[in-house]
C-alpha atoms as a PDB file:
ATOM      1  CA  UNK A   1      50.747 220.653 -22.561  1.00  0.00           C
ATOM      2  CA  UNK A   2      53.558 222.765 -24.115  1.00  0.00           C
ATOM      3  CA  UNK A   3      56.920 221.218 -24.128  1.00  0.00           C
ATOM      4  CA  UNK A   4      59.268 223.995 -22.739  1.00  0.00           C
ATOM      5  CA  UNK A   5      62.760 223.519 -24.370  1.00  0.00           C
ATOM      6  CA  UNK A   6      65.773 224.572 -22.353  1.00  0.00           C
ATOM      7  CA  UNK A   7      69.753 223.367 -21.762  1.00  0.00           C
ATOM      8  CA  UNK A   8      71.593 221.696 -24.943  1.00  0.00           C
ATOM      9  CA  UNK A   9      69.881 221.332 -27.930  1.00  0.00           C
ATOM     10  CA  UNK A  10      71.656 218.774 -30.037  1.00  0.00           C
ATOM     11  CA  UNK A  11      71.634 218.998 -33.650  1.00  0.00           C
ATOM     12  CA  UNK A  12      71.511 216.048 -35.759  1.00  0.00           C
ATOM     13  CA  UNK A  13      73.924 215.040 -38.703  1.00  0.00           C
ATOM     14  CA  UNK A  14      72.447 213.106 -41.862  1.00  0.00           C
ATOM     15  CA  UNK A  15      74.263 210.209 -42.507  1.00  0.00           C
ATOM     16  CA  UNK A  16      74.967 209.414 -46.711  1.00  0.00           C
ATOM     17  CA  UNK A  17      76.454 206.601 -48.354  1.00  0.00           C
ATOM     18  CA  UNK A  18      79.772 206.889 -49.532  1.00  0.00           C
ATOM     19  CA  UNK A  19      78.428 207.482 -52.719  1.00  0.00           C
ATOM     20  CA  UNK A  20      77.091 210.436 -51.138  1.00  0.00           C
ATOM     21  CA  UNK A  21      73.717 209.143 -53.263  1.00  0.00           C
ATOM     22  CA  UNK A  22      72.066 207.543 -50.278  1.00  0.00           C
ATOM     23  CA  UNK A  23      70.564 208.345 -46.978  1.00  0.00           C
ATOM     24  CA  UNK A  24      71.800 206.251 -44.013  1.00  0.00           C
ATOM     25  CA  UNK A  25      69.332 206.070 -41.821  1.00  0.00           C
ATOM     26  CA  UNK A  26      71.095 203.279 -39.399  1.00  0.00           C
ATOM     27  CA  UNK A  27      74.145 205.775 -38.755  1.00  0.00           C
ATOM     28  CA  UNK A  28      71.431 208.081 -37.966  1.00  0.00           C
ATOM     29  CA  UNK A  29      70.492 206.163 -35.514  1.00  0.00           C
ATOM     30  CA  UNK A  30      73.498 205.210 -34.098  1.00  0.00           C
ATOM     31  CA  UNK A  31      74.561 209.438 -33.967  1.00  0.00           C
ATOM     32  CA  UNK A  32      70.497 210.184 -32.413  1.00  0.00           C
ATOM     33  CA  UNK A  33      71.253 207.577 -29.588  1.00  0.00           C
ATOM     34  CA  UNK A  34      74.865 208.627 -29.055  1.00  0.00           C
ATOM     35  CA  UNK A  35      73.343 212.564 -28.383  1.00  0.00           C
ATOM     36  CA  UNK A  36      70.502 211.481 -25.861  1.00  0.00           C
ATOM     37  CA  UNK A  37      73.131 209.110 -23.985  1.00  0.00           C
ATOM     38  CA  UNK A  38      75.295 211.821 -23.922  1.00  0.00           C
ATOM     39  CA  UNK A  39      72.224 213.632 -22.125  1.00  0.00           C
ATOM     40  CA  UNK A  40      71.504 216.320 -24.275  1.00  0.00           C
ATOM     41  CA  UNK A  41      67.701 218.157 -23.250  1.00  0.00           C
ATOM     42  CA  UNK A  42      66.346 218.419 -26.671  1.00  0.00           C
ATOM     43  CA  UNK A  43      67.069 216.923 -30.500  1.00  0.00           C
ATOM     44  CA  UNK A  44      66.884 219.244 -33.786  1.00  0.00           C
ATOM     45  CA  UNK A  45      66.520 217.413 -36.912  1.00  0.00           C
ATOM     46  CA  UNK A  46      67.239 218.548 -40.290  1.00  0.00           C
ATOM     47  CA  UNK A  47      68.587 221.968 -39.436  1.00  0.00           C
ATOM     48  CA  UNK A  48      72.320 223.592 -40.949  1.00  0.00           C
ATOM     49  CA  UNK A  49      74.125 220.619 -39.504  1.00  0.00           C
ATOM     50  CA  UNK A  50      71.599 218.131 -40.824  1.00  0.00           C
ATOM     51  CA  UNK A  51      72.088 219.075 -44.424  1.00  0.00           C
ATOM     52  CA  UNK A  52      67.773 219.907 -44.583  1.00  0.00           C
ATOM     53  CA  UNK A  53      68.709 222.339 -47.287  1.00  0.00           C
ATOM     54  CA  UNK A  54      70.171 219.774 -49.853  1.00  0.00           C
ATOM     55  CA  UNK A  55      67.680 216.898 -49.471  1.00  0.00           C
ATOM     56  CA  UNK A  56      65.020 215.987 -51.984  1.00  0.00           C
ATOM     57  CA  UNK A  57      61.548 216.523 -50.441  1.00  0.00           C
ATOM     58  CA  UNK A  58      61.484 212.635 -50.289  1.00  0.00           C
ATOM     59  CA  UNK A  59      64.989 212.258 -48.122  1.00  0.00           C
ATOM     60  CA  UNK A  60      63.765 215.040 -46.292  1.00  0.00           C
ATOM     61  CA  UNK A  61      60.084 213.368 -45.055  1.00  0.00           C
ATOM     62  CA  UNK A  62      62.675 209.849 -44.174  1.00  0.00           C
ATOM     63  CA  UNK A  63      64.659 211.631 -42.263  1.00  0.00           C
ATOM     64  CA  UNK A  64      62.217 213.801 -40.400  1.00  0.00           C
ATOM     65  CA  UNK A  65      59.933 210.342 -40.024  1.00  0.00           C
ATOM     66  CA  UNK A  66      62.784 208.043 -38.785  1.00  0.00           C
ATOM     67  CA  UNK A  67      64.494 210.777 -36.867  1.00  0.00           C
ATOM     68  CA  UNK A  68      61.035 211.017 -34.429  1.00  0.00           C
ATOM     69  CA  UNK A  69      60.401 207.694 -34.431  1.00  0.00           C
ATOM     70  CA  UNK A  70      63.733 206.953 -33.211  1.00  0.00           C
ATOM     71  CA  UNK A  71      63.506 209.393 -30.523  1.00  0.00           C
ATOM     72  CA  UNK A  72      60.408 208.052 -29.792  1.00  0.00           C
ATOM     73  CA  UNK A  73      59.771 210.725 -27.108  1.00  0.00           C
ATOM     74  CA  UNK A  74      62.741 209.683 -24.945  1.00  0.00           C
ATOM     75  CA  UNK A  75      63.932 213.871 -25.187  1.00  0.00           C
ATOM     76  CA  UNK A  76      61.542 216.859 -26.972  1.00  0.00           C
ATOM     77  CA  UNK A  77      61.902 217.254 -30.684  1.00  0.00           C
ATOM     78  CA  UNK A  78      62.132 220.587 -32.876  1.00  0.00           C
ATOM     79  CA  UNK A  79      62.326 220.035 -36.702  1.00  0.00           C
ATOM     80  CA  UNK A  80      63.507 222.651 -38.363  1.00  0.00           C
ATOM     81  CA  UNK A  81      60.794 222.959 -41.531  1.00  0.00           C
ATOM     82  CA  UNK A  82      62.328 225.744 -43.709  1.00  0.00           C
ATOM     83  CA  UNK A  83      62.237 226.150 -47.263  1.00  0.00           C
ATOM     84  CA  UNK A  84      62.115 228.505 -50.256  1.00  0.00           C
ATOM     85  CA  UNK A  85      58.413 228.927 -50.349  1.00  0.00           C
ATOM     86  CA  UNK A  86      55.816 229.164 -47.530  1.00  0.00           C
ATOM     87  CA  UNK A  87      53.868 226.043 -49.224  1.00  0.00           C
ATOM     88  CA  UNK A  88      56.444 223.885 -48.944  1.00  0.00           C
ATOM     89  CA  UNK A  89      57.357 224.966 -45.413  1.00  0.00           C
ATOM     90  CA  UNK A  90      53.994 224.232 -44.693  1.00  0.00           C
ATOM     91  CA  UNK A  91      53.877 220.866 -46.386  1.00  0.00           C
ATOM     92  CA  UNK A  92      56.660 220.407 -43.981  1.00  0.00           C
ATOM     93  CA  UNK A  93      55.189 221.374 -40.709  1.00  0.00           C
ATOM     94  CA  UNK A  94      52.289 219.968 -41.064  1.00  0.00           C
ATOM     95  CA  UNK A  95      54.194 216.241 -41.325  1.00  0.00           C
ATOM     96  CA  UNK A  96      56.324 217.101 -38.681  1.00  0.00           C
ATOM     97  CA  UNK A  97      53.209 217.723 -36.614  1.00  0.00           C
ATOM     98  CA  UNK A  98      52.062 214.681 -37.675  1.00  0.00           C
ATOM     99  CA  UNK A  99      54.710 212.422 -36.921  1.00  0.00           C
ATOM    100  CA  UNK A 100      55.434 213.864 -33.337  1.00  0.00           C
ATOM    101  CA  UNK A 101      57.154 216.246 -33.568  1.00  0.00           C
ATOM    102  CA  UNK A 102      57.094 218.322 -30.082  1.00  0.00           C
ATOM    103  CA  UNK A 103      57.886 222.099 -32.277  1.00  0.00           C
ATOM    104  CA  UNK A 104      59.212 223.404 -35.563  1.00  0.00           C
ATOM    105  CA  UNK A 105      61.757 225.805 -36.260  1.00  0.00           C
ATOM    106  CA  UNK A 106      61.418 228.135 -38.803  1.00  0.00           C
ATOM    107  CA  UNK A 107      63.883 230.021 -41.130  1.00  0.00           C
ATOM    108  CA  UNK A 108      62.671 232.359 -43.406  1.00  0.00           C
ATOM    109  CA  UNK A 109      64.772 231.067 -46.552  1.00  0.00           C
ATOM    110  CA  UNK A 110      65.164 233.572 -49.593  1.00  0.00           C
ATOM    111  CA  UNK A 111      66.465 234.124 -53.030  1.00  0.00           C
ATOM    112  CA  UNK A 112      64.685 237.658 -53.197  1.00  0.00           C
ATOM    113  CA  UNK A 113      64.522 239.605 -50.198  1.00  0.00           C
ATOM    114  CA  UNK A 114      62.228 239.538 -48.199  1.00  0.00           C
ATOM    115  CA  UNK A 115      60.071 242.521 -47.274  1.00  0.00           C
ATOM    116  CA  UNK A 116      58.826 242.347 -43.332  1.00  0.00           C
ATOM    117  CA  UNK A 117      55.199 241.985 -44.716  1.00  0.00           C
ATOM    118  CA  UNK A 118      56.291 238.664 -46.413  1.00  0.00           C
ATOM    119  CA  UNK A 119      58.342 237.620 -43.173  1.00  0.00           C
ATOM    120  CA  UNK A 120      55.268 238.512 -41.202  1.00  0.00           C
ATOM    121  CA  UNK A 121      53.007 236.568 -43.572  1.00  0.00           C
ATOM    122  CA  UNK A 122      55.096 233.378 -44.102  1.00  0.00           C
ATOM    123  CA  UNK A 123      55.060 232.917 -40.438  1.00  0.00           C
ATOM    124  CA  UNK A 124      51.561 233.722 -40.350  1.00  0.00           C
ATOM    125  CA  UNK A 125      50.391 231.463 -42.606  1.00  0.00           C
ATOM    126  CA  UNK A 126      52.841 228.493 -41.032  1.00  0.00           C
ATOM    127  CA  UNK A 127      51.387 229.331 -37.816  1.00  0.00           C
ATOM    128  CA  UNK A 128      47.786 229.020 -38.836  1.00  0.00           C
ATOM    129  CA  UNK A 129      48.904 225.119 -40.452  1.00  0.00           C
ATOM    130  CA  UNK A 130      49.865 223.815 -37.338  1.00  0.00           C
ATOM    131  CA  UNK A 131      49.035 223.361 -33.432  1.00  0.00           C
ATOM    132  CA  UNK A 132      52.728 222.637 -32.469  1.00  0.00           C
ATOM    133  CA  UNK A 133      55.036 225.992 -31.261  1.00  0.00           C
ATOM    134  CA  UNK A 134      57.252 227.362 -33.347  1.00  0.00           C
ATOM    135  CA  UNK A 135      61.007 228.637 -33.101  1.00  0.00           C
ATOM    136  CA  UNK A 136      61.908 231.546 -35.270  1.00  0.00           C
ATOM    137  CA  UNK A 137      65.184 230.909 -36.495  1.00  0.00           C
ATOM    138  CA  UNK A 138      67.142 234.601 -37.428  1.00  0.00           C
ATOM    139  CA  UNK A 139      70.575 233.686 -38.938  1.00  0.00           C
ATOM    140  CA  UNK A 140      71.376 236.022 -42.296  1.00  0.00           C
ATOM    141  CA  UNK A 141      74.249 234.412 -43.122  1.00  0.00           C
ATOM    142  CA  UNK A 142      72.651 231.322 -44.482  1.00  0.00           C
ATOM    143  CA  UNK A 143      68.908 232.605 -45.011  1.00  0.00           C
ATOM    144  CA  UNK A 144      69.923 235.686 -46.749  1.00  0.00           C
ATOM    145  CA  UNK A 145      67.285 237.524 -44.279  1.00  0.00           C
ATOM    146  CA  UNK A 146      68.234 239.711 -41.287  1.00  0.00           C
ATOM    147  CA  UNK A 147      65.115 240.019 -38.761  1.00  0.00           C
ATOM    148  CA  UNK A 148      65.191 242.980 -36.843  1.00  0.00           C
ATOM    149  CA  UNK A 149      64.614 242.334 -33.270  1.00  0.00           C
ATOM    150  CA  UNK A 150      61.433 245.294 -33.032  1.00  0.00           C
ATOM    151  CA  UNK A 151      59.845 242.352 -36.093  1.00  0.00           C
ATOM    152  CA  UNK A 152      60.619 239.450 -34.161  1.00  0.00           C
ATOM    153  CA  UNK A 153      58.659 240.565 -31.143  1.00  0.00           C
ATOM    154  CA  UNK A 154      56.010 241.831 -33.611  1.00  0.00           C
ATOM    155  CA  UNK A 155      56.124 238.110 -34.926  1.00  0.00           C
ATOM    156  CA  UNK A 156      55.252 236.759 -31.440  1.00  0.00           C
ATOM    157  CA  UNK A 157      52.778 238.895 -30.563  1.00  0.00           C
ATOM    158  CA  UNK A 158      50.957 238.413 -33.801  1.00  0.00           C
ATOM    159  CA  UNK A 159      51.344 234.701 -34.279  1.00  0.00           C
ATOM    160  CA  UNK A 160      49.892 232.892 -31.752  1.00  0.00           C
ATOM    161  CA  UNK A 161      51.861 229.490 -31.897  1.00  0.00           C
ATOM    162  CA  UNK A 162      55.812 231.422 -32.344  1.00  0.00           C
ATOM    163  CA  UNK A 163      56.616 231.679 -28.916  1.00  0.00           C
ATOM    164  CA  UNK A 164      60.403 231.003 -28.742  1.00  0.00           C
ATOM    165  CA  UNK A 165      63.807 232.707 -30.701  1.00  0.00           C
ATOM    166  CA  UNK A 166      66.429 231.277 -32.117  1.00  0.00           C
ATOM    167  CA  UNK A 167      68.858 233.985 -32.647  1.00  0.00           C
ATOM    168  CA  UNK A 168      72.266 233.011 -34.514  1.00  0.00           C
ATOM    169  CA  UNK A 169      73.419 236.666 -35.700  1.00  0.00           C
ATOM    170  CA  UNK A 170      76.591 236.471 -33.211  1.00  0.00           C
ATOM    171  CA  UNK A 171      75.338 240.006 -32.362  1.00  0.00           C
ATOM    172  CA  UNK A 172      75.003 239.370 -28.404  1.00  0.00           C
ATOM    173  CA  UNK A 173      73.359 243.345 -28.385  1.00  0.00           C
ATOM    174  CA  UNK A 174      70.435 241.230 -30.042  1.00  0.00           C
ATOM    175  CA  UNK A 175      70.009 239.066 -27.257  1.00  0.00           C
ATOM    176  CA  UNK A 176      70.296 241.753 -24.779  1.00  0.00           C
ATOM    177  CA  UNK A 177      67.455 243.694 -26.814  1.00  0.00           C
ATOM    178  CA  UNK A 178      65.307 240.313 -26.974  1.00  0.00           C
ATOM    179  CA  UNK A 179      65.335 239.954 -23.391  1.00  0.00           C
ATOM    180  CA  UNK A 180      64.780 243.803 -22.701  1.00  0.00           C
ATOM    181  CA  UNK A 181      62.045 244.677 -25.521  1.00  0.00           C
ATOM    182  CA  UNK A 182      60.204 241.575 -24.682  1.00  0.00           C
ATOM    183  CA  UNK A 183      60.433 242.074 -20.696  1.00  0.00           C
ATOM    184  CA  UNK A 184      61.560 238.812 -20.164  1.00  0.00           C
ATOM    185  CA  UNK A 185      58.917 236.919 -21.572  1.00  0.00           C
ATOM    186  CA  UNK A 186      59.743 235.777 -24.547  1.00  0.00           C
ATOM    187  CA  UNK A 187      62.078 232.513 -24.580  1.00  0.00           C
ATOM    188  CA  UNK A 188      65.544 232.685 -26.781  1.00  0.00           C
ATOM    189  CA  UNK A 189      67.752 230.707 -27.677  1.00  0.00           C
ATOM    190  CA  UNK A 190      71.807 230.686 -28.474  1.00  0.00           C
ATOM    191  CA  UNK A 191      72.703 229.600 -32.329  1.00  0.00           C
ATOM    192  CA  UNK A 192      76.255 230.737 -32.329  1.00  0.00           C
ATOM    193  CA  UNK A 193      78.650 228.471 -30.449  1.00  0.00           C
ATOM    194  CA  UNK A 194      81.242 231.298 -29.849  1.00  0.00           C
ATOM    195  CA  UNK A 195      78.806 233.292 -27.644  1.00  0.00           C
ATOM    196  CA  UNK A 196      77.828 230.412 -25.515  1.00  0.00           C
ATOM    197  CA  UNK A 197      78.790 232.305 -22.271  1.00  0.00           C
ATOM    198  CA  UNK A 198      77.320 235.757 -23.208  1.00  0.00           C
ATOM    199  CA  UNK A 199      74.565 234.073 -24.522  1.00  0.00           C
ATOM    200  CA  UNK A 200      73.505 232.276 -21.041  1.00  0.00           C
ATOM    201  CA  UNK A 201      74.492 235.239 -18.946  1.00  0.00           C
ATOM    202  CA  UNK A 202      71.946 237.296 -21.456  1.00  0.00           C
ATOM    203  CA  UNK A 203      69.294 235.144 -20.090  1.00  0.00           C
ATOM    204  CA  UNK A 204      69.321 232.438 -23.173  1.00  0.00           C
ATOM    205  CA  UNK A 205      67.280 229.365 -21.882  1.00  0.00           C
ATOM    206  CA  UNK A 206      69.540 227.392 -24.342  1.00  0.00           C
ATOM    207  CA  UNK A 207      71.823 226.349 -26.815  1.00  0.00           C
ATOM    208  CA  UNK A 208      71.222 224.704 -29.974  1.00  0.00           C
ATOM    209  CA  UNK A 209      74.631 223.217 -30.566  1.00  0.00           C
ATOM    210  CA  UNK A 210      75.969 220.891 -33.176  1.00  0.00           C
ATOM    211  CA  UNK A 211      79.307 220.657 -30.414  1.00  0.00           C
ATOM    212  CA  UNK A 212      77.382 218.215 -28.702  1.00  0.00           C
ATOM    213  CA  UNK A 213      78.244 215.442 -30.909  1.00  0.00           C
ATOM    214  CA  UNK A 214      81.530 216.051 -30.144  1.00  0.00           C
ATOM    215  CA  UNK A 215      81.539 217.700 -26.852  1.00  0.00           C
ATOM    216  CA  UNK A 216      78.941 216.559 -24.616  1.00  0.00           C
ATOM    217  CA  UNK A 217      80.003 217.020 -21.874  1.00  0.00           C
ATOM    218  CA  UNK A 218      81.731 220.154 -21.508  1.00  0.00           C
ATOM    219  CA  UNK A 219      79.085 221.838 -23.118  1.00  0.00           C
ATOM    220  CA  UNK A 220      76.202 220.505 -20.251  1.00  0.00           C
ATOM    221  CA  UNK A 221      79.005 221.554 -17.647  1.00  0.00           C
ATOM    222  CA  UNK A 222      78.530 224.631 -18.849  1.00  0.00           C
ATOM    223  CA  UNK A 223      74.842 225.080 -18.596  1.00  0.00           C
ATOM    224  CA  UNK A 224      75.402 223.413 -15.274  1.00  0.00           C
ATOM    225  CA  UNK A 225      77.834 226.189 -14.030  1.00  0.00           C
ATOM    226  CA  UNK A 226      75.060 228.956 -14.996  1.00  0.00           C
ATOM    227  CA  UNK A 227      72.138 227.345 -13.670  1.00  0.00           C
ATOM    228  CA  UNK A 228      73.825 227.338 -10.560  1.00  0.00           C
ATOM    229  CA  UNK A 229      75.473 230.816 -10.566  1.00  0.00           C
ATOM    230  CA  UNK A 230      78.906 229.645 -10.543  1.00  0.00           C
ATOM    231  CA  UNK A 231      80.305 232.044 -13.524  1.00  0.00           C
ATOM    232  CA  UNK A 232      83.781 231.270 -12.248  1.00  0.00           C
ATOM    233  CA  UNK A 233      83.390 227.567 -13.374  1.00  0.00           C
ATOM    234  CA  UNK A 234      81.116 228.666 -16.528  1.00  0.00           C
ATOM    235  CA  UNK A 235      83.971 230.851 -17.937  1.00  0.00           C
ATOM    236  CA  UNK A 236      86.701 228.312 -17.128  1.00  0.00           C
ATOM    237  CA  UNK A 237      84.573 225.378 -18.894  1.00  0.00           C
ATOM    238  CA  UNK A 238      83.577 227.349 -21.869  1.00  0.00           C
ATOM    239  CA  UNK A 239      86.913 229.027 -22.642  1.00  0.00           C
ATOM    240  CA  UNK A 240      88.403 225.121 -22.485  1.00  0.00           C
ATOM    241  CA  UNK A 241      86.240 224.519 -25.664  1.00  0.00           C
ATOM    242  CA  UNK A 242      86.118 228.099 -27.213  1.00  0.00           C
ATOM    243  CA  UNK A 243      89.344 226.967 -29.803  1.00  0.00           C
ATOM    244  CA  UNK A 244      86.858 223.929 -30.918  1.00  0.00           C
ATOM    245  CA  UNK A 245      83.722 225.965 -30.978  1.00  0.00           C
ATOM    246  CA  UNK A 246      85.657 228.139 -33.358  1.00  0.00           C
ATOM    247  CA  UNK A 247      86.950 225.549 -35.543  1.00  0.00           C
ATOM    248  CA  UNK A 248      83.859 223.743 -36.314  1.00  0.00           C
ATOM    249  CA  UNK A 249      81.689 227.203 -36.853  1.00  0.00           C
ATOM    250  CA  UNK A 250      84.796 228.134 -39.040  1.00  0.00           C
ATOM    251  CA  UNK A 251      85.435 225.077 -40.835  1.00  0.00           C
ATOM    252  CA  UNK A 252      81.949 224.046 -41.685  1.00  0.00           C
ATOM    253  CA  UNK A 253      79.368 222.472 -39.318  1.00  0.00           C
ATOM    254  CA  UNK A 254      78.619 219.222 -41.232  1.00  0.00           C
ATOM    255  CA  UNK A 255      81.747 218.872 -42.218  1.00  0.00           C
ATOM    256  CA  UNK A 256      83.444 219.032 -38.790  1.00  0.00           C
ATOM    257  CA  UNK A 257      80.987 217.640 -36.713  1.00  0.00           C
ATOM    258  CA  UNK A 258      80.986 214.257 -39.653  1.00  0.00           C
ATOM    259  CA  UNK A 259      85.017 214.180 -39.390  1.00  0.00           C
ATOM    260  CA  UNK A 260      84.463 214.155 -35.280  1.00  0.00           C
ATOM    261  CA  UNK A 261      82.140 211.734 -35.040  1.00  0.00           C
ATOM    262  CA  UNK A 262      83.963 209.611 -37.604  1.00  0.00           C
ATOM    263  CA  UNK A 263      87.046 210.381 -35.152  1.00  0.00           C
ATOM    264  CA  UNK A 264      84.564 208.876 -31.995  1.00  0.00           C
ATOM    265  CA  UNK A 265      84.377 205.978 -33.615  1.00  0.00           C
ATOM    266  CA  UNK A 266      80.876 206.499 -35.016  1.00  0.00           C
ATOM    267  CA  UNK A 267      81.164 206.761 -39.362  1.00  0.00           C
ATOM    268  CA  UNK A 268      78.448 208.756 -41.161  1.00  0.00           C
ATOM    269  CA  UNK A 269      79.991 209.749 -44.507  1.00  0.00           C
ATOM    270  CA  UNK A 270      80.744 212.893 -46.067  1.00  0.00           C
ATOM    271  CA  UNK A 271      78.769 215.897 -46.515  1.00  0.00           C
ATOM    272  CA  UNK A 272      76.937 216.470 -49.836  1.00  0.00           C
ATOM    273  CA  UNK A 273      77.947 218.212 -52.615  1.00  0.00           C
ATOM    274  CA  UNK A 274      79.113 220.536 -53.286  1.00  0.00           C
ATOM    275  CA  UNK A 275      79.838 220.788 -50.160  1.00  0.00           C
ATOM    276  CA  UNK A 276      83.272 219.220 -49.193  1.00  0.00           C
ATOM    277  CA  UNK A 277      84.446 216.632 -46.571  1.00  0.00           C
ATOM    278  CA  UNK A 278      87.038 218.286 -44.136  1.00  0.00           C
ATOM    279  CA  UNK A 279      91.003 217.912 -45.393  1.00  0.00           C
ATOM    280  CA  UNK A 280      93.517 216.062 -43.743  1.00  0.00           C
ATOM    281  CA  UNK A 281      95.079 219.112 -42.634  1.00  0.00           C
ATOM    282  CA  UNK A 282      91.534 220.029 -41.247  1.00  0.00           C
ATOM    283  CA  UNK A 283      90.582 216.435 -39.853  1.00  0.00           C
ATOM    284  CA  UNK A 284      94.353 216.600 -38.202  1.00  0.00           C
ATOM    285  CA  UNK A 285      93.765 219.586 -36.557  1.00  0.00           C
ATOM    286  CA  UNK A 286      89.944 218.425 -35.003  1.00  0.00           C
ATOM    287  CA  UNK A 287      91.806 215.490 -34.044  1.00  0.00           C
ATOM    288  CA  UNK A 288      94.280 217.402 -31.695  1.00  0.00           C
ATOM    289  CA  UNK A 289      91.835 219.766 -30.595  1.00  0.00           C
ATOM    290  CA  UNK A 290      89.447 216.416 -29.323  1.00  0.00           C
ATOM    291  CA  UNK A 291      92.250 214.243 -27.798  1.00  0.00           C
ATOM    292  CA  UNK A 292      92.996 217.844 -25.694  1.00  0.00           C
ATOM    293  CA  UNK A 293      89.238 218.108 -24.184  1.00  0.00           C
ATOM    294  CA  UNK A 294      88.824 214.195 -24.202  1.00  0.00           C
ATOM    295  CA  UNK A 295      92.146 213.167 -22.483  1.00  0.00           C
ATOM    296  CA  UNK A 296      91.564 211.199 -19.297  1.00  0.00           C
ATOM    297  CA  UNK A 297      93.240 214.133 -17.525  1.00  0.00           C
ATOM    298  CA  UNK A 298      91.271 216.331 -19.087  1.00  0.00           C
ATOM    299  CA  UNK A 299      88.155 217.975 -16.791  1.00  0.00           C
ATOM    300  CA  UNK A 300      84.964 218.793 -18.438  1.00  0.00           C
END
């Protein structure tokens, strides 16, 4: 049976020494059980947040192999398998597949760009690797490759196994086209925290969201609120956590979301390089904006 994803989809951090040389897989841990306690639907390993792009092959099978293990089925699982070539992506699916994972995500990666024959193809060929779905993942600004929505559909209709969107353009016209070109059929999901709202309202069945490390709770109040029709509530919850949303899309996802869980009490070192940890001025800032939506007073 075919898990069906939907509500808060929590992306994962990946832990390093302080060294930044060394996976730490028990802070993993400690972050994967802190998400599904904080009740998120689904978990996304290895994705932007996760770092996937600047692991060695090796740190990228322990992660992806502790990560399911951990969540040893307690919430569905979608590993996001991208990388430069369709072999590797493949090599990657296929041991995501194999160690339980419940779907992939897939970002067509570039350094040429890519033709929509080659998009068409890479997914093709990942589709024909694997049994597990598939989320296409659209975001240009770190892929370097803009889907159109007329190929996306064409992507779904040709590929058996991609049957859900990721879409993380900010262009909320996209969404709207999604849900109208496809006639409602095809399942999408928000990848830009800022357009949380619009994003539901456009029929989004969820949002992947590295805010709920951070911000668990105000972010399932607001899939609460729209499941239930009560916009009044879903714009007065999400425009409480718009100014953090902001700051950690801004500021750098693994480097915001590592300061804020270092800030909950829950360590996990610094991003890789050359990617920087987030400055005082930066980690200052987080912390005001968390002791505002986390305040006893404060309603999520």
């Amino acid at each position: 049976m075919t898990t069906k994803f939907h509500g808060i989809i929590g992306y994962t951090i990946t832990p390093f020494s302080s060294d930044g040389q060394h996976l730490d897989l028990p802070a993993l841990g400690r972050s994967i059980d802190q998400l599904i306690a904080d009740g998120v639907h689904a978990i996304a390993p290895l994705g932007s947040t996760g770092e996937g792009a600047y692991l060695s092959d090796r740190e990228w099978e322990q992660v992806a192999e502790f990560s399911l293990a951990h969540i040893a089925g307690r919430v569905p699982t979608v590993v996001s398998v991208s990388d430069l070539t369709t072999a590797g992506a493949i090599r990657r699916a296929r041991f995501a597949q194999a160690h339980g994972a419940d779907a992939v995500m897939v970002l067509p990666a570039a350094y040429w760009k890519l033709g929509e024959a080659e998009i068409l193809e890479h997914y093709r060929a990942i589709g024909a690797s694997i049994d597990v779905p598939i989320m296409l993942y659209n975001n240009p600004a770190t892929s370097g490759t803009d889907m159109s929505v007329e190929l996306i559909l064409r992507i779904v209709r040709e590929v058996a196994n991609v049957t859900m969107v990721k879409e993380s353009t900010g262009d909320i016209q996209r969404m709207h086209k999604l849900q109208l070109l496809g006639e409602g059929q095809v399942p999408f999901y928000n990848g830009c925290n800022p357009l949380a709202l619009e994003a539901f309202v456009a029929g989004a069945s969820g949002w992947c969201t590295a805010a709920a490390n951070l911000i668990p709770e105000l972010n399932q109040s607001l899939y609460k609120a729209v499941l239930t029709n009560d916009l009044k509530t879903a714009k007065a919850v999400f425009y409480r956590q718009l100014p953090l949303l902001d700051f950690i899309l801004k500021a750098g996802l693994p480097a915001t979301v590592k300061a804020g869980l270092a800030l909950r009490g829950l360590p996990v070192g610094e991003p890789r390089r050359p990617v920087f940890a987030l400055n005082p001025a930066g980690t200052d800032h987080l912390r005001q904006l968390l002791e505002t939506l986390l305040s006893p007073g404060s309603h999520a």
